[in-house]
Protein backbone atom coordinates (compact mmCIF):
# COMPACT_ATOMS: atom_id res chain seq x y z
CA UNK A 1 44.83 -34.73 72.57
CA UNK A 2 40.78 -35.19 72.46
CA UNK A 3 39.61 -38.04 70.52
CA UNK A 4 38.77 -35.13 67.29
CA UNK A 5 41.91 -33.91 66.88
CA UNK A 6 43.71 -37.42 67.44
CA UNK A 7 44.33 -38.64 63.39
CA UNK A 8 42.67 -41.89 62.26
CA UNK A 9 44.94 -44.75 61.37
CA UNK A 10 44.47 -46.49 58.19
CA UNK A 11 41.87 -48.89 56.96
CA UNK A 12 43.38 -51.74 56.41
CA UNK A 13 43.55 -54.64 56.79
CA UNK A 14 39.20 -54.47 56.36
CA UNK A 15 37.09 -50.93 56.38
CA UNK A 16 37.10 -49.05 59.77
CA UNK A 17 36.47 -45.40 60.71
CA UNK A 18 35.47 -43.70 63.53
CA UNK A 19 31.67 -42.93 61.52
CA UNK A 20 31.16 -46.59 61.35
CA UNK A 21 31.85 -47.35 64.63
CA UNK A 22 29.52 -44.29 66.09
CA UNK A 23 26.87 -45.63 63.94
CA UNK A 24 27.37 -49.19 65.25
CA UNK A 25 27.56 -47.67 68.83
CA UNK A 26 24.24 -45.47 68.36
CA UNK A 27 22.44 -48.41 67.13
CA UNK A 28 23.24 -50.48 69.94
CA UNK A 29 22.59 -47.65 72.48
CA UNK A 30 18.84 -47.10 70.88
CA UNK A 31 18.32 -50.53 71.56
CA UNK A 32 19.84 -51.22 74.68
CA UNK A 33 20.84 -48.45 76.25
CA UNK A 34 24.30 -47.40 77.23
CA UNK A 35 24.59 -50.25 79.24
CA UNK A 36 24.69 -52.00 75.57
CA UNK A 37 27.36 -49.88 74.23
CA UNK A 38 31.12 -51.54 74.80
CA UNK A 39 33.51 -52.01 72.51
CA UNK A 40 33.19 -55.40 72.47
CA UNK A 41 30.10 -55.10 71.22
CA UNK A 42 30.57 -52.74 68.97
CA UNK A 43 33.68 -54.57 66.88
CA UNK A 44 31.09 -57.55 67.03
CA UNK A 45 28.94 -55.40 65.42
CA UNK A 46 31.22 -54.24 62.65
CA UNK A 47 32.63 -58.09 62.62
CA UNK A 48 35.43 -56.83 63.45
CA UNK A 49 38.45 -57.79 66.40
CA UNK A 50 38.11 -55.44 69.74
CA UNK A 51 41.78 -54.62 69.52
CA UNK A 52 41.36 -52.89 66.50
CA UNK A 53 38.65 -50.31 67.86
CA UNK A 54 41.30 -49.40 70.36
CA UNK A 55 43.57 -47.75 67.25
CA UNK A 56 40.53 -45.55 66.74
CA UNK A 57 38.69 -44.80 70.23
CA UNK A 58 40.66 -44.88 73.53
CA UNK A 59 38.06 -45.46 76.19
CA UNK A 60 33.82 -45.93 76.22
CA UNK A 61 33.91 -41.95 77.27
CA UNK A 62 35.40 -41.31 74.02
CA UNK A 63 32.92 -43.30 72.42
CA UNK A 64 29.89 -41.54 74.02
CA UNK A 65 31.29 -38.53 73.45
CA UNK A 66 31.60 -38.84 69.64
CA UNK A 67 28.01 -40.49 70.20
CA UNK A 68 26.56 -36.97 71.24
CA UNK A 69 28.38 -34.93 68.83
CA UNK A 70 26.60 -37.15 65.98
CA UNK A 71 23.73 -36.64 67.61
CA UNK A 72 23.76 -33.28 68.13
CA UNK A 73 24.14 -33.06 64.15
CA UNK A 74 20.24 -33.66 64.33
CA UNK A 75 19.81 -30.44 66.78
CA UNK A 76 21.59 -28.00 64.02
CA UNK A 77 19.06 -25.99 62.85
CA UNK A 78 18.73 -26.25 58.55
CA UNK A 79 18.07 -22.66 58.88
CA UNK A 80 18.79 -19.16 60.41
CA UNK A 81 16.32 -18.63 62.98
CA UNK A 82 14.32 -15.44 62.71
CA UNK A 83 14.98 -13.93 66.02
CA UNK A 84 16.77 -15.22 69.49
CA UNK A 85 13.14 -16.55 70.55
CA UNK A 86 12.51 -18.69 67.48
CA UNK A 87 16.15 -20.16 68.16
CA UNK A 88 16.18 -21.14 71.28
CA UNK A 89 12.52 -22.66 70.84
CA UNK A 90 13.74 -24.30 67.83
CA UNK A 91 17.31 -25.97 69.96
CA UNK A 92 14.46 -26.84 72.85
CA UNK A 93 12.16 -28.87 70.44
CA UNK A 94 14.91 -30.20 68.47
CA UNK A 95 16.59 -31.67 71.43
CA UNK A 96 13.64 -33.27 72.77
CA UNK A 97 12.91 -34.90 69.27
CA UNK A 98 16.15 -36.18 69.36
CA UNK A 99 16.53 -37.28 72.97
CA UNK A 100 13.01 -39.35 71.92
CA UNK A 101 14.75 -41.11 69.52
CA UNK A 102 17.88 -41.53 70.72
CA UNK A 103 16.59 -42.00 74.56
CA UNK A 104 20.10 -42.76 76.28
CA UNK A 105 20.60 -39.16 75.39
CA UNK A 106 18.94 -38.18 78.14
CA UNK A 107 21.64 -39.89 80.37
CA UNK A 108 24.38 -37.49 79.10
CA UNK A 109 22.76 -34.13 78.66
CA UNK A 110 23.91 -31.63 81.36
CA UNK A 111 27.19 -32.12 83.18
CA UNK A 112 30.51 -30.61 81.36
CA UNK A 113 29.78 -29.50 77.43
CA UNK A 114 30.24 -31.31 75.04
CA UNK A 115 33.11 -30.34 72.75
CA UNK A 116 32.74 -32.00 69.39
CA UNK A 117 32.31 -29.78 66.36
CA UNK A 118 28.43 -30.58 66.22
CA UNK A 119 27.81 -30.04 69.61
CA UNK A 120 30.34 -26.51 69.62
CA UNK A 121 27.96 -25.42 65.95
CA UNK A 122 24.80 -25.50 68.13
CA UNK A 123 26.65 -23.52 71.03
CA UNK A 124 27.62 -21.44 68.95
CA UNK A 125 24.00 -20.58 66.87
CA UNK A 126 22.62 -20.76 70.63
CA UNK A 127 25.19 -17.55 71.83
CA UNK A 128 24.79 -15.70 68.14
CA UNK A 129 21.04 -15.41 68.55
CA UNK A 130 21.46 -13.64 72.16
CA UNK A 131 24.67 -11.45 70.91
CA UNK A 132 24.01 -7.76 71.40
CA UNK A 133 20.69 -8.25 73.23
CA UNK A 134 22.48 -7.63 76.85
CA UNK A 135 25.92 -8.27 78.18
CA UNK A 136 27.50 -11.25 78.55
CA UNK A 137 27.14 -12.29 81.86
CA UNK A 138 23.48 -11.95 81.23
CA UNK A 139 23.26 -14.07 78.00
CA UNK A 140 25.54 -16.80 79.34
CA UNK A 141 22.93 -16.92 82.48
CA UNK A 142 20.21 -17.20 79.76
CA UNK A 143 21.28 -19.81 78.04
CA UNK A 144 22.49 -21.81 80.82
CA UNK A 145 18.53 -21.32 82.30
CA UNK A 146 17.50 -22.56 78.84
CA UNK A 147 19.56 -25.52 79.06
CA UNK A 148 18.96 -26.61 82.00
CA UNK A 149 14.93 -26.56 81.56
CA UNK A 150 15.67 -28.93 78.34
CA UNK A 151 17.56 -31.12 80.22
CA UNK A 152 15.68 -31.37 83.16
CA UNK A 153 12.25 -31.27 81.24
CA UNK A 154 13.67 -34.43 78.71
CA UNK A 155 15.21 -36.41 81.32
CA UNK A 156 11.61 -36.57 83.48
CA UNK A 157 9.91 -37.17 80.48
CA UNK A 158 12.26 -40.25 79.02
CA UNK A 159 11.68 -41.45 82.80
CA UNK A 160 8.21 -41.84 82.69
CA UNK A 161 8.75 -43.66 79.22
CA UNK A 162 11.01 -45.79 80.57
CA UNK A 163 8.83 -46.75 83.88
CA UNK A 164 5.78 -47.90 81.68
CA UNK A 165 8.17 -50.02 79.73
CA UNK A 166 9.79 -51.32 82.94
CA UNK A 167 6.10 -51.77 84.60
CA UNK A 168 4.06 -52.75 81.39
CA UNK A 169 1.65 -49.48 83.36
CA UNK A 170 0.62 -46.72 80.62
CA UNK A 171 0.18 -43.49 82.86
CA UNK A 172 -3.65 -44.06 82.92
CA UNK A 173 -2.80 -47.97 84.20
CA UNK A 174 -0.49 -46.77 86.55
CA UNK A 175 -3.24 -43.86 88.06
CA UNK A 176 -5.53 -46.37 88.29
CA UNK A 177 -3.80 -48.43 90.39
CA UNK A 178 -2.69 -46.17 92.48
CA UNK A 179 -5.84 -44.39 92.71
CA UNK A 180 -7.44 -45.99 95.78
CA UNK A 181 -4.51 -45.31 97.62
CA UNK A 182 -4.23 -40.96 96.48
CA UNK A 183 -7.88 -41.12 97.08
CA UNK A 184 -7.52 -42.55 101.03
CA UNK A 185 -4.70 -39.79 101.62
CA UNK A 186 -6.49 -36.76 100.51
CA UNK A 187 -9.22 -37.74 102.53
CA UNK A 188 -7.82 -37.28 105.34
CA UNK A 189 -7.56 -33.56 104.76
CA UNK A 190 -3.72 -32.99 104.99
CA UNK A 191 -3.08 -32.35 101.69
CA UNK A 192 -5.67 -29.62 100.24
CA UNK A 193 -3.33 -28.30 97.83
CA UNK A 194 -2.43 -31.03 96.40
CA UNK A 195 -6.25 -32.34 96.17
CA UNK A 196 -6.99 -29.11 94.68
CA UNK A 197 -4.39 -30.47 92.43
CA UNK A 198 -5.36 -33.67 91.52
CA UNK A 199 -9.59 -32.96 91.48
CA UNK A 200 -9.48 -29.96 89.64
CA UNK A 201 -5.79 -29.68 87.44
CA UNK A 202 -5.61 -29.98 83.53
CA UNK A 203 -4.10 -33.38 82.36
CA UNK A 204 -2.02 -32.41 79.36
CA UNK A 205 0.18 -34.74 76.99
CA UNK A 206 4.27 -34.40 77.53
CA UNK A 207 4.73 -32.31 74.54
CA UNK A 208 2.22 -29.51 75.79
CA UNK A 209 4.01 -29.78 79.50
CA UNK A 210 7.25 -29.15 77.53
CA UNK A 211 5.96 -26.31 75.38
CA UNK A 212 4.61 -24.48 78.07
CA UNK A 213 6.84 -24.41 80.38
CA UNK A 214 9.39 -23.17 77.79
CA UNK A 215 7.68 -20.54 76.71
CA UNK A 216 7.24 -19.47 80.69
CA UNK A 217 11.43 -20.11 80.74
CA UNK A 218 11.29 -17.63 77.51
CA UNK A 219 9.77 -14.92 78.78
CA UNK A 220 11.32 -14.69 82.17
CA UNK A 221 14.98 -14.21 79.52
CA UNK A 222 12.89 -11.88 77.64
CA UNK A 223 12.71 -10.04 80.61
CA UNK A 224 16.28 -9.73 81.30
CA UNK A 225 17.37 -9.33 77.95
CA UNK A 226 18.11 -5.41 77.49
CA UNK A 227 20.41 -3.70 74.75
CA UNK A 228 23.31 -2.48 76.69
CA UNK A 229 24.12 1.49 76.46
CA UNK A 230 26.18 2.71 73.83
């Protein structure tokens, strides 16, 4: 039985539910990281005995999960999307919005699926928008293309964040510093590509990386996407 169809126990002897202790958990995780998520801390959190949280959550898995699905409440979208496009551009920036607030998110995209309600909703609005636009072999390889361009774009993009933090080196900082040493390599002429690269490229901000390269992911489904004979 997963940890949404296993039935709550009751309240007493103080208030406890399982949204109070995802709450408590996410807070703790957008501080800390997951490494700051146990239930230990969590009860202490809530003031309230570890034991207890056991009647609610079995293991930290189950907490994490339940973390995502309350998370991926923030990726619904408030409104039907227009057309497939619009939807999946709308999932893409709405993940990445929420994966920069909620940066452990990062940690646990990819991998299985998720299968809280929240997380199944977005799935589902995800599939919908594609539905009829080719068969289904071709729509599931769409959207797993999709997905994994979101995950891979977020999680390179929370580890940059997280190296300036961890080196006190914004990017500029950190090409400074390293600058004397790119400049002695591509002197030596072994690397004229990737001079070409770093004389003559367009430095653009995270969010423009992101955009672009989705819409490039977009129109290579577009491409595939045909309405299957009737």
């Amino acid at each position: 039985m997963t940890v949404w169809d296993r039935p709550e126990p009751p309240t007493r002897p103080a208030p406890l539910d399982r949204e109070r202790i995802v709450a408590a958990a996410i807070a703790l995780a957008d501080e800390g990281g997951l490494e700051a998520v146990s239930l230990r801390k969590v009860a202490a959190r809530l003031d309230a005995g570890p034991m207890r949280l056991y009647r609610y959550i079995s293991t930290k898995e189950e907490l994490f999960d339940l973390m995502v699905d309350e998370v991926y409440a923030e990726i619904l979208p408030k409104e039907r999307p227009g057309d497939w496009r619009e939807a999946l551009r709308g999932h893409a920036h709405r993940t990445r919005r929420a994966a920069l607030r909620h940066e452990w998110l990062a940690d646990l995209l990819g991998g299985r699926p998720s299968l809280g309600p929240n997380a199944m909703a977005v799935a589902e609005g995800t599939l919908s928008a594609l539905d009829g636009l080719a068969d289904l072999d071709t729509v599931m390889r769409a959207v797993e293309t999709v997905s994994a361009y979101i995950t891979g774009a977020i999680r390179r993009e929370i580890a940059n964040l997280r190296a300036e933090r961890a080196t006190g080196l914004s990017k500029l900082d950190w090409q400074r510093a390293y600058g004397p040493h790119v400049s002695r390599m591509l002197a030596t002429g072994r690397f004229p590509a990737l001079a070409k690269a770093v004389h003559d490229g367009t430095e653009v901000d995270a969010e423009t990386s992101f955009t672009t390269g989705l819409d490039w992911i977009l129109d290579a489904v577009a491409a595939k996407l045909t309405r299957p004979p009737t």
